[in-house]
C-alpha atoms as a PDB file:
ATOM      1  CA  UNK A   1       0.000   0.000   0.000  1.00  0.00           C
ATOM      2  CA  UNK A   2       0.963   3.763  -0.910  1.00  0.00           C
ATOM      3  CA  UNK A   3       1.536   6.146   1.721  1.00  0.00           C
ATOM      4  CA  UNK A   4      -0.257   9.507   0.651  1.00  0.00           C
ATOM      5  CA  UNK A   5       2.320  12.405   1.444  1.00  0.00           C
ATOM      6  CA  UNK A   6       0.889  15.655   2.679  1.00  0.00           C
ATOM      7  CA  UNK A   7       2.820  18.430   0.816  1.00  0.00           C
ATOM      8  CA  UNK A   8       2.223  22.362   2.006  1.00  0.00           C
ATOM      9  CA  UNK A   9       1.189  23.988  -0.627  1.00  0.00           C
ATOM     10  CA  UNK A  10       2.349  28.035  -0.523  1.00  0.00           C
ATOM     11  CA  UNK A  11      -0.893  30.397  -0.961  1.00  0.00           C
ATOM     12  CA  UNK A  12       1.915  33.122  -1.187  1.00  0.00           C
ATOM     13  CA  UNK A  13       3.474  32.392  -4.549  1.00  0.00           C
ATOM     14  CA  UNK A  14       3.041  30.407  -7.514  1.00  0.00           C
ATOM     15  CA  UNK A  15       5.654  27.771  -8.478  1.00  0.00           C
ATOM     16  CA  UNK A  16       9.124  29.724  -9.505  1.00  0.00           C
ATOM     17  CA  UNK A  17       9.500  26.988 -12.953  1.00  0.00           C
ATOM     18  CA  UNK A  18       6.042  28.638 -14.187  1.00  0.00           C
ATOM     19  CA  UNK A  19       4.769  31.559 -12.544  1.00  0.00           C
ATOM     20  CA  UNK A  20       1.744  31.346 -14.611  1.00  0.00           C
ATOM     21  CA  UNK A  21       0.351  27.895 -14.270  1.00  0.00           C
ATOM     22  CA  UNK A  22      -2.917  29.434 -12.391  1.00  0.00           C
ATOM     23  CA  UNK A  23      -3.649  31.872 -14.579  1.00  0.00           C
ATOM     24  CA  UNK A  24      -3.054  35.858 -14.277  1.00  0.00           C
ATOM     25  CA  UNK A  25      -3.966  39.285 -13.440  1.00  0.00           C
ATOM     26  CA  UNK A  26      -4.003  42.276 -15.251  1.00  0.00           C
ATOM     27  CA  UNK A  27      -2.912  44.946 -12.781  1.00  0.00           C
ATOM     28  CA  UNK A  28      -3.134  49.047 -13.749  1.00  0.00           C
ATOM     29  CA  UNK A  29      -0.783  51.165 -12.235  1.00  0.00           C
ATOM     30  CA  UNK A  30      -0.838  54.954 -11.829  1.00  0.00           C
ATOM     31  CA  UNK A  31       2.373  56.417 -13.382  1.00  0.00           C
ATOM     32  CA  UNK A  32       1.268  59.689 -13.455  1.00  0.00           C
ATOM     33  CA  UNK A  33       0.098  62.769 -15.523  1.00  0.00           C
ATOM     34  CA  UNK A  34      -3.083  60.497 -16.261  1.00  0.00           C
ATOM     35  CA  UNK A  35      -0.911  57.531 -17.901  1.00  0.00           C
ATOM     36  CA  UNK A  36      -1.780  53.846 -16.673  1.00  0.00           C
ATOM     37  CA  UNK A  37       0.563  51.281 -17.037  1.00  0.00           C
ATOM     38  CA  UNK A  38      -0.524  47.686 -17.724  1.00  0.00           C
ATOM     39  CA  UNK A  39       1.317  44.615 -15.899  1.00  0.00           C
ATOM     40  CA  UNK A  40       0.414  40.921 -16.063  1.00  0.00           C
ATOM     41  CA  UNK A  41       0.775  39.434 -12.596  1.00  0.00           C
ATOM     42  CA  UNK A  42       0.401  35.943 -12.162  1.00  0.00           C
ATOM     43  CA  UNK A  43      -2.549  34.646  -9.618  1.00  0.00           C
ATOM     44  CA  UNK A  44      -1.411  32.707  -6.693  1.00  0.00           C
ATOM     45  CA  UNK A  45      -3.298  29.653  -5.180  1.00  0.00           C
ATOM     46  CA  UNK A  46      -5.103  31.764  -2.922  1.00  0.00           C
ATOM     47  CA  UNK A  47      -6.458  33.769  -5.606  1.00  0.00           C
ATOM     48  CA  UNK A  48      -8.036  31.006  -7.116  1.00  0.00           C
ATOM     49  CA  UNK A  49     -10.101  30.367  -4.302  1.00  0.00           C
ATOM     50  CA  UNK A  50     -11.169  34.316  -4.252  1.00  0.00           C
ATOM     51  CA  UNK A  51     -11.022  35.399  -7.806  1.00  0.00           C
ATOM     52  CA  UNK A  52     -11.281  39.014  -8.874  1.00  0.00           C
ATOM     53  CA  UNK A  53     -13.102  40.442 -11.898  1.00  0.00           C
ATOM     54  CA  UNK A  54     -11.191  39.702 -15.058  1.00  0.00           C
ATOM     55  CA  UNK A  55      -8.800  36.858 -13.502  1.00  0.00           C
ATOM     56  CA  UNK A  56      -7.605  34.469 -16.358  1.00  0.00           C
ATOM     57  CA  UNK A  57      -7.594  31.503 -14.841  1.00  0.00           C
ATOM     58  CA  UNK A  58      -6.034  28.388 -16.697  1.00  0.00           C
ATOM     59  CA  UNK A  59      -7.576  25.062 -17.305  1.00  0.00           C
ATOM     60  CA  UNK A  60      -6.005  21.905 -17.696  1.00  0.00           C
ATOM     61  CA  UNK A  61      -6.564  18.099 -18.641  1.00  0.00           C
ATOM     62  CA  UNK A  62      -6.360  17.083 -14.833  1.00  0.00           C
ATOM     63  CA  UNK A  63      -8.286  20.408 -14.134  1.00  0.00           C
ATOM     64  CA  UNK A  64     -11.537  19.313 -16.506  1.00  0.00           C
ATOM     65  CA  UNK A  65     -11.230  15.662 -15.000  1.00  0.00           C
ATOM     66  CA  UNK A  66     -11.550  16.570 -11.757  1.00  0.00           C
ATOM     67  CA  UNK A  67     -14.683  18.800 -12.291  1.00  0.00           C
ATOM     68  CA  UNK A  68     -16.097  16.469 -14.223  1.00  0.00           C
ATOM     69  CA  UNK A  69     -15.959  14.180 -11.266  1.00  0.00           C
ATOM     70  CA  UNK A  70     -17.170  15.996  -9.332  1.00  0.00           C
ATOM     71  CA  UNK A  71     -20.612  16.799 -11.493  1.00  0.00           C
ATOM     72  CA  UNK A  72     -20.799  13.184 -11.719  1.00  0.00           C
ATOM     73  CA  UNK A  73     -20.578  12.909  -7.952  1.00  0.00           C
ATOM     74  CA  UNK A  74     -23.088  15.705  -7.566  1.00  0.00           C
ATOM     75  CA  UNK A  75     -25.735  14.494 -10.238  1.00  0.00           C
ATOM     76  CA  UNK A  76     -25.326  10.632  -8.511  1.00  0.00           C
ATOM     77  CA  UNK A  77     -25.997  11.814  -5.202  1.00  0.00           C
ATOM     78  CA  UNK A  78     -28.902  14.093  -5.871  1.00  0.00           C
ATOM     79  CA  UNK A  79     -30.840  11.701  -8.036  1.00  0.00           C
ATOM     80  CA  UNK A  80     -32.754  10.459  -5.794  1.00  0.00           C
ATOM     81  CA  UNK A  81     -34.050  13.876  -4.766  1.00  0.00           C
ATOM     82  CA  UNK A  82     -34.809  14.948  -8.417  1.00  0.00           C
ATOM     83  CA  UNK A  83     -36.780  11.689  -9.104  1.00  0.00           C
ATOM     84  CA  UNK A  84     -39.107  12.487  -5.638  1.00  0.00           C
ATOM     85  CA  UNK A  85     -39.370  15.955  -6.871  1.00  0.00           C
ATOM     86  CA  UNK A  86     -40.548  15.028 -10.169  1.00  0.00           C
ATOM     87  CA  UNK A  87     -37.554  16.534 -12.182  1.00  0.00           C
ATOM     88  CA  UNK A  88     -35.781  15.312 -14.970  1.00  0.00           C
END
């Protein structure tokens, strides 16, 4: 049998190799005289968990398995309750 390690995972920083494997941020910056400067930051674990307006937030293979699962999980367990209720 497999022993399942528990690895911390840092909410403060994404993974130095790619910065943007979450997804980013684009963050506007005052630089004066009513000029904004435009900077691509890349979102952090944490920030995928509380998303802001316009976060671009990347989706992989393992990322559309799991919620796919999960709406399998979700539509199994609630059967039941739709058939009582009449629904579809």
């Amino acid at each position: 049998m497999t022993a399942a390690t528990n690895k911390p995972i840092s909410a403060a920083k994404p993974p130095a190799e790619d910065p943007f494997c979450y997804g980013w941020r684009i963050v506007r910056r005052d630089i004066g005289d009513g000029y904004f400067d435009e900077e691509l930051v890349p979102l952090r674990l944490i920030d995928l968990l509380h998303p802001e307006e316009g976060d671009q937030v990347l989706c992989n293979y393992d990322h559309q398995r799991r919620v796919r699962y999960l709406a399998d999980v979700f539509l199994a367990r609630t059967a039941e309750l739709r058939r009582l209720r009449g629904g579809a």
